[in-house]
Every structure is written in structure tokens, then in C-alpha cells.
N, C-alpha and C. Protein backbone atom coordinates (compact mmCIF):
# COMPACT_ATOMS: atom_id res chain seq x y z
N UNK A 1 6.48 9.47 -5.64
CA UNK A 1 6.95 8.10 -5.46
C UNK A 1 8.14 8.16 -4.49
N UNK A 2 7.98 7.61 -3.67
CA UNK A 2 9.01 7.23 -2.44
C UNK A 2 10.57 6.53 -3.15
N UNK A 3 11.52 6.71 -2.43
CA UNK A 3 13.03 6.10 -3.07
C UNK A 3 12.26 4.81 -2.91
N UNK A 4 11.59 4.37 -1.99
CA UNK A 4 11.42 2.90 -1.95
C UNK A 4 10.61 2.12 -3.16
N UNK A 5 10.05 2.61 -3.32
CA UNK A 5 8.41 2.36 -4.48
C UNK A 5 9.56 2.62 -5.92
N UNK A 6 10.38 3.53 -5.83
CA UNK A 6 11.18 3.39 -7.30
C UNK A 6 11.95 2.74 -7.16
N UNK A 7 12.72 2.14 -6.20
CA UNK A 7 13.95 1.24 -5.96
C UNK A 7 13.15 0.32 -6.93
N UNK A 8 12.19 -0.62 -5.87
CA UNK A 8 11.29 -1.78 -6.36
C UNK A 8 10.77 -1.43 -7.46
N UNK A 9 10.11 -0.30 -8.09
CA UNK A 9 9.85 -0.11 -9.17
C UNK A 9 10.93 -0.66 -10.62
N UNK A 10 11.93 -0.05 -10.43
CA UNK A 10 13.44 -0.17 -10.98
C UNK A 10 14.24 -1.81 -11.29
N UNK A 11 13.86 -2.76 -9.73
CA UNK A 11 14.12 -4.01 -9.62
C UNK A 11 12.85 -4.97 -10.20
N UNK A 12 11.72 -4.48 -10.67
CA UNK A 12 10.43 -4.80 -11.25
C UNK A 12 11.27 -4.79 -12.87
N UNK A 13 11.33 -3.73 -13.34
CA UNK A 13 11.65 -3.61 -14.66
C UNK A 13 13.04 -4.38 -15.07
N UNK A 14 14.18 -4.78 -14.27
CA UNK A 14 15.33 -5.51 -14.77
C UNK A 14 14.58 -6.69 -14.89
N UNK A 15 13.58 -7.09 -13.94
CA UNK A 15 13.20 -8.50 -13.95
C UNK A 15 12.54 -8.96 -15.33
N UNK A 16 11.71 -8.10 -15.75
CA UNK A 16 11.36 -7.83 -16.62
C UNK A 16 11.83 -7.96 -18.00
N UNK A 17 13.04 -7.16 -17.88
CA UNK A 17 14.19 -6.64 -19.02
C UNK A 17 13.94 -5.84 -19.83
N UNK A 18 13.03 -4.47 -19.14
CA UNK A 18 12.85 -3.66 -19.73
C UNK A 18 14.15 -2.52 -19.09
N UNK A 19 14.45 -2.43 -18.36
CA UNK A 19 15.54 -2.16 -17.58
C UNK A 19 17.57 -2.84 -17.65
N UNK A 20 18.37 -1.92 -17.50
CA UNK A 20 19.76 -2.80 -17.66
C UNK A 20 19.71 -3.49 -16.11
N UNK A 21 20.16 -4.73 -16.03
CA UNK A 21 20.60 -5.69 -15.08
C UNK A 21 21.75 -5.21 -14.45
N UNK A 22 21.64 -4.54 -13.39
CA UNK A 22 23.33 -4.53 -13.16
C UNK A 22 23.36 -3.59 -11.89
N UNK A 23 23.69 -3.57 -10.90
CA UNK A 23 23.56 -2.94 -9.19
C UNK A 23 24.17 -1.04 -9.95
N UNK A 24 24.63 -1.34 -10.89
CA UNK A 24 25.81 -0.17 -11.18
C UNK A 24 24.48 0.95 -11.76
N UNK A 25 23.10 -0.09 -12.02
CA UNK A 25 21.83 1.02 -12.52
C UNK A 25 21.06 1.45 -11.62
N UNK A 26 20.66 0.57 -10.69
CA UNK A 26 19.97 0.47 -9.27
C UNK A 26 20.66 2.06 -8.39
N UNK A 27 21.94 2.25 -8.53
CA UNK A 27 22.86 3.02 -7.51
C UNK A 27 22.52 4.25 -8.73
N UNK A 28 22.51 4.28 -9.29
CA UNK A 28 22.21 5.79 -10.35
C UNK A 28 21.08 6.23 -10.11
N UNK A 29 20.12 5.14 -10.05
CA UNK A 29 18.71 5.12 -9.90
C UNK A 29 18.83 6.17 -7.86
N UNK A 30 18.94 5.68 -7.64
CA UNK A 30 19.22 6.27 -5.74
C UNK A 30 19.41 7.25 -5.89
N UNK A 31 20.91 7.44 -6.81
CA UNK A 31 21.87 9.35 -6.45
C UNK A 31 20.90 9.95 -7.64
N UNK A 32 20.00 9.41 -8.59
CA UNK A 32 19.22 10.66 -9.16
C UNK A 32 17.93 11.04 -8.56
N UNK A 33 17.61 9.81 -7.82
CA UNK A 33 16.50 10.40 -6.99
C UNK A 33 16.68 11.60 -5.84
N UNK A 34 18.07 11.05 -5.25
CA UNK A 34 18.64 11.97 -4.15
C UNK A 34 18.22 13.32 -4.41
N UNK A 35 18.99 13.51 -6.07
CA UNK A 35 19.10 14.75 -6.51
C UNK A 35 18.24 15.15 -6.99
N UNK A 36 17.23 14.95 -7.89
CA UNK A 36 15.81 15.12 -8.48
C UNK A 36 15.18 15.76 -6.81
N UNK A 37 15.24 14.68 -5.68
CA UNK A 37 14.62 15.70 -4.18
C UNK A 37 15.06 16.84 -3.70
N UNK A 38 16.67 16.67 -3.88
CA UNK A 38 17.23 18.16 -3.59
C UNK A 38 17.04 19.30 -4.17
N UNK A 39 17.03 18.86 -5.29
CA UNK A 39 16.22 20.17 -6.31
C UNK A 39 15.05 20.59 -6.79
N UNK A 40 14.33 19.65 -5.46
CA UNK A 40 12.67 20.07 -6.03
C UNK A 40 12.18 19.77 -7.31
N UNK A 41 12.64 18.74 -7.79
CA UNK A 41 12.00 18.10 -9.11
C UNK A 41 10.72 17.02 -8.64
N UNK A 42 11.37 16.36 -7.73
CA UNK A 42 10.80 15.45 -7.24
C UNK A 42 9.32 15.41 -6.61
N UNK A 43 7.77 14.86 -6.74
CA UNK A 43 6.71 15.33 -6.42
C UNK A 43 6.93 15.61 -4.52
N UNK A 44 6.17 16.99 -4.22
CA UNK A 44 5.95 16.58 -2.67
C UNK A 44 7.02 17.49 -2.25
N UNK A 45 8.59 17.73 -2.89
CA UNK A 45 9.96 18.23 -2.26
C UNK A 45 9.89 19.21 -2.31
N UNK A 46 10.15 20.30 -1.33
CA UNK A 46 10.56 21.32 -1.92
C UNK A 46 11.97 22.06 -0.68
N UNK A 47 13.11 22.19 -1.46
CA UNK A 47 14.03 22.21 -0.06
C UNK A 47 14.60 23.68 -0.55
N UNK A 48 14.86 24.19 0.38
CA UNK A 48 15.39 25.37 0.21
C UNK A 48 16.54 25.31 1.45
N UNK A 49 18.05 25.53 1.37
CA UNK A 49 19.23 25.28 1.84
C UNK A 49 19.48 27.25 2.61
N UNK A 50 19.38 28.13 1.81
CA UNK A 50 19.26 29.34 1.84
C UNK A 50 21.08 29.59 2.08
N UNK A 51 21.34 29.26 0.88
CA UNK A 51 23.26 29.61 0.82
C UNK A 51 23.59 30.79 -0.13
N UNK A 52 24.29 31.38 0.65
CA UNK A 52 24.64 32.18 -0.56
C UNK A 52 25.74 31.90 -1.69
N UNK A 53 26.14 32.48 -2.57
CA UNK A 53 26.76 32.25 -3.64
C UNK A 53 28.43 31.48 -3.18
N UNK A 54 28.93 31.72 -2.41
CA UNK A 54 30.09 31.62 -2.10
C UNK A 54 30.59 30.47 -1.34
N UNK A 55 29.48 30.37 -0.43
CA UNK A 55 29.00 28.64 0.16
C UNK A 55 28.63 27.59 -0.65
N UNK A 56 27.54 28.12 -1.42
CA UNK A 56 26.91 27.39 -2.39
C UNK A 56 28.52 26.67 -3.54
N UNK A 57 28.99 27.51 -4.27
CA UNK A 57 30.14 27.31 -5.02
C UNK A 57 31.27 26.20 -3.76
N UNK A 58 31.36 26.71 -3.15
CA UNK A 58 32.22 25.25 -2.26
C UNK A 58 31.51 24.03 -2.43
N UNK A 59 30.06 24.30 -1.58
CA UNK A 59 29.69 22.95 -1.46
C UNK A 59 30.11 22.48 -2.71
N UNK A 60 29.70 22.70 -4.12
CA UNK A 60 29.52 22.27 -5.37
C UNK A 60 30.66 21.70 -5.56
N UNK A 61 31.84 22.47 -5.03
CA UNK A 61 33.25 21.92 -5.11
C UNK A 61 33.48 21.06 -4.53
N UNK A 62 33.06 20.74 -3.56
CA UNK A 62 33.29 20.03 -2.68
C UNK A 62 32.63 18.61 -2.91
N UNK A 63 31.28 18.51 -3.11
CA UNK A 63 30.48 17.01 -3.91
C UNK A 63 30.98 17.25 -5.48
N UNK A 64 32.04 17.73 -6.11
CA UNK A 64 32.43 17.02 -7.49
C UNK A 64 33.61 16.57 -7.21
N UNK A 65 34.04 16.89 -5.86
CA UNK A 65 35.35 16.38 -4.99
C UNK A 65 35.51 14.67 -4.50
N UNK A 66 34.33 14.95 -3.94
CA UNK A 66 33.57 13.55 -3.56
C UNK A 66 33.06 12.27 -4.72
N UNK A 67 32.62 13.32 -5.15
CA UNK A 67 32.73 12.15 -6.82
C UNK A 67 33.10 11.41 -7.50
N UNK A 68 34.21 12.41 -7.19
CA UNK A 68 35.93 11.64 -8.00
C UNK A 68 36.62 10.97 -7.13
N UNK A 69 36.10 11.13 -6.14
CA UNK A 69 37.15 10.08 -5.32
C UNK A 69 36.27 8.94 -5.18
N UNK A 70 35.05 9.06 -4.73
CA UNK A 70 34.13 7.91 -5.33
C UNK A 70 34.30 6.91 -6.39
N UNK A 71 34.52 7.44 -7.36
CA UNK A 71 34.62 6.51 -8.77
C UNK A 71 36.44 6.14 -8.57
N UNK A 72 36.99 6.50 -8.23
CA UNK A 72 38.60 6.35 -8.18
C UNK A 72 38.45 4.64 -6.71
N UNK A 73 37.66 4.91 -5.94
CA UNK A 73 37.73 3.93 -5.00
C UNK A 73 36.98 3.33 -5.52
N UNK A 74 35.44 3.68 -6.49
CA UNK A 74 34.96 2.18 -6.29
C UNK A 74 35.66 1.46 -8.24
N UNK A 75 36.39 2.13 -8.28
CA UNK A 75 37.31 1.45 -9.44
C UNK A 75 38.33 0.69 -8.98
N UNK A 76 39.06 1.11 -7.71
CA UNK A 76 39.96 0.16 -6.98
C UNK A 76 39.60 -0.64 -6.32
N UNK A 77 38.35 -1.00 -5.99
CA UNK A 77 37.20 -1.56 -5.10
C UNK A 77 37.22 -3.11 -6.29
N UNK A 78 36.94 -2.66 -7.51
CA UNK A 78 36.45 -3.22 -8.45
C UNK A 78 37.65 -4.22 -8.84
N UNK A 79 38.91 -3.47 -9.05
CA UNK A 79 39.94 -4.79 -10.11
C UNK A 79 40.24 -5.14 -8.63
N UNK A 80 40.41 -4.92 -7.37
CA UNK A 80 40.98 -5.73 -6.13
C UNK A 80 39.81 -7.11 -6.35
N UNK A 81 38.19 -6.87 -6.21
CA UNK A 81 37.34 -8.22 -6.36
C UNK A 81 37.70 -9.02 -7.82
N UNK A 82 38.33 -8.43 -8.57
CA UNK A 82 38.42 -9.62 -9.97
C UNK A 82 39.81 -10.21 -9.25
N UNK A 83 41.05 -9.71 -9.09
CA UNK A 83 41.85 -10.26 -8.36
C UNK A 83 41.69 -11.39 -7.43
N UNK A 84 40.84 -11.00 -6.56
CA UNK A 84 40.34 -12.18 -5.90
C UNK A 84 39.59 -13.54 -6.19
N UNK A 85 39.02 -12.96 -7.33
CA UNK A 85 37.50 -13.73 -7.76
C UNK A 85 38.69 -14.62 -8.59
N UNK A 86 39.92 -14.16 -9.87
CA UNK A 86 40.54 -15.43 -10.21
C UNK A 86 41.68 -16.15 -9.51
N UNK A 87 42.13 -15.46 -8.14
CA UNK A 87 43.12 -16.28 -7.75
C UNK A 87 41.76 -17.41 -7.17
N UNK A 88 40.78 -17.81 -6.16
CA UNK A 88 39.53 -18.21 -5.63
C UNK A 88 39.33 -19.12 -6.91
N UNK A 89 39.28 -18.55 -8.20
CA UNK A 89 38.68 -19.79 -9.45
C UNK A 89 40.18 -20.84 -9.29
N UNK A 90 41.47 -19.86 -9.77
CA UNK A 90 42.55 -21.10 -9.74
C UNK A 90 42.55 -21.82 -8.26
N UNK A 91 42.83 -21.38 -7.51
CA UNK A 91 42.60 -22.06 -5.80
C UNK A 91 41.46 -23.50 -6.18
N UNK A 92 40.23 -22.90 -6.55
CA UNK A 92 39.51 -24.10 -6.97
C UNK A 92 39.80 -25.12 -8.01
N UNK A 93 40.71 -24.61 -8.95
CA UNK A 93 41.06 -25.66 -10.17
C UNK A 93 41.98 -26.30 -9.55
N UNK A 94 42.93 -25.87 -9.11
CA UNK A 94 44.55 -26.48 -8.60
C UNK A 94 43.65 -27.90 -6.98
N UNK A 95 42.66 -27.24 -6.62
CA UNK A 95 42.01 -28.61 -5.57
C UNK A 95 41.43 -29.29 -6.63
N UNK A 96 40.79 -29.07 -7.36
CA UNK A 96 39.74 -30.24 -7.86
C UNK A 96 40.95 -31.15 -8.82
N UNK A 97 41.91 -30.52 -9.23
CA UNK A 97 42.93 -31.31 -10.00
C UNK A 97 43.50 -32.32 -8.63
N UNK A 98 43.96 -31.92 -7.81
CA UNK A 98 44.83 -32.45 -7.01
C UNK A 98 43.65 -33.76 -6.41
N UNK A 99 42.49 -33.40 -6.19
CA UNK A 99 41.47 -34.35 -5.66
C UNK A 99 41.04 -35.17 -6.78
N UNK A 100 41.35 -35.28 -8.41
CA UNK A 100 41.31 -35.77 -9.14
C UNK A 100 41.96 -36.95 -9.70
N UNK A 101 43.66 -36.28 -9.03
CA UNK A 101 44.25 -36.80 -9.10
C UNK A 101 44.64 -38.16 -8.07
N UNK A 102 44.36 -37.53 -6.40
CA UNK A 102 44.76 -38.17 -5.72
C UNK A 102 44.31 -39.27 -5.36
């Protein structure tokens, strides 16, 4: 199955609600496919990198590096849009009052 055919597969089943609703499942759904291909789980894959032990151990260090800074930005990513999203709701209450009023 292609990333594409499981993406849609994946957006089939929230519709559904056999699946959780939420972009935050869709994006898990992607980086396990990624990885399920990289490691030859996946039908059809078979990748061989040919690293030795010492390379191999960086890279590893290096994407649990990436990880964490991942989740650290898209956590600051996250309370900056609620920030926005309620000053945008009051912005809208404080007009519809004032146009209520006026």
C-alpha cells in the first residue's frame, strides 16, 4: 500500500469513526509509514543504508535529536495558535458588543 492509498485509507476510517479525528493521527500515520519503509517492514521495501556501527549510532542520535526539538516547536507552535485563536474570539466579542451597542 502506497503512503497515498493509507493516507486516504486512514481519512476513510476517521470519517467513519472507526479511527481518532485529529491531524495529530494522520501525521503518526506518515512517520510510521516512513519508518515501517525504512526498515523493510513495509510490502515491496527493502533498503539497505550499509553504515557501520558508529555512523549508524549518530545518525540514531541525531533523529532522537530531531524529535525533541520537533515536539518542543510544534508545542510552541501550538499555545502561540490558542493565543491567537482567543485574543481573535475577544477582538470579535469587543466588535459585535460595540456594533450592538452603537
Amino acid at each position: 500500500m502506497s503512503l497515498r492509498e493509507r493516507y486516504q485509507f486512514e481519512r476513510e476510517m476517521q470519517s467513519e469513526g472507526s479511527a481518532p479525528k485529529s491531524r495529530a493521527h494522520l501525521h503518526n500515520v506518515v512517520a510510521k509509514y516512513s519508518l515501517d519503509q525504512d526498515l523493510g517492514l513495509e510490502e515491496g521495501s527493502s533498503v539497505d543504508y550499509g553504515l557501520d556501527d558508529t555512523t549508524r549510532d549518530r545518525l540514531v542520535a541525531h533523529a532522537r535529536q530531531d524529535a525533541a526539538l520537533a515536539s518542543v516547536v510544534a508545542a510552541e507552535n501550538e499555545k502561540r495558535l490558542v493565543r491567537i485563536e482567543r485574543i481573535l474570539v475577544l477582538t470579535l466579542i469587543v466588535a459585535i458588543a460595540a456594533f450592538v451597542k452603537g
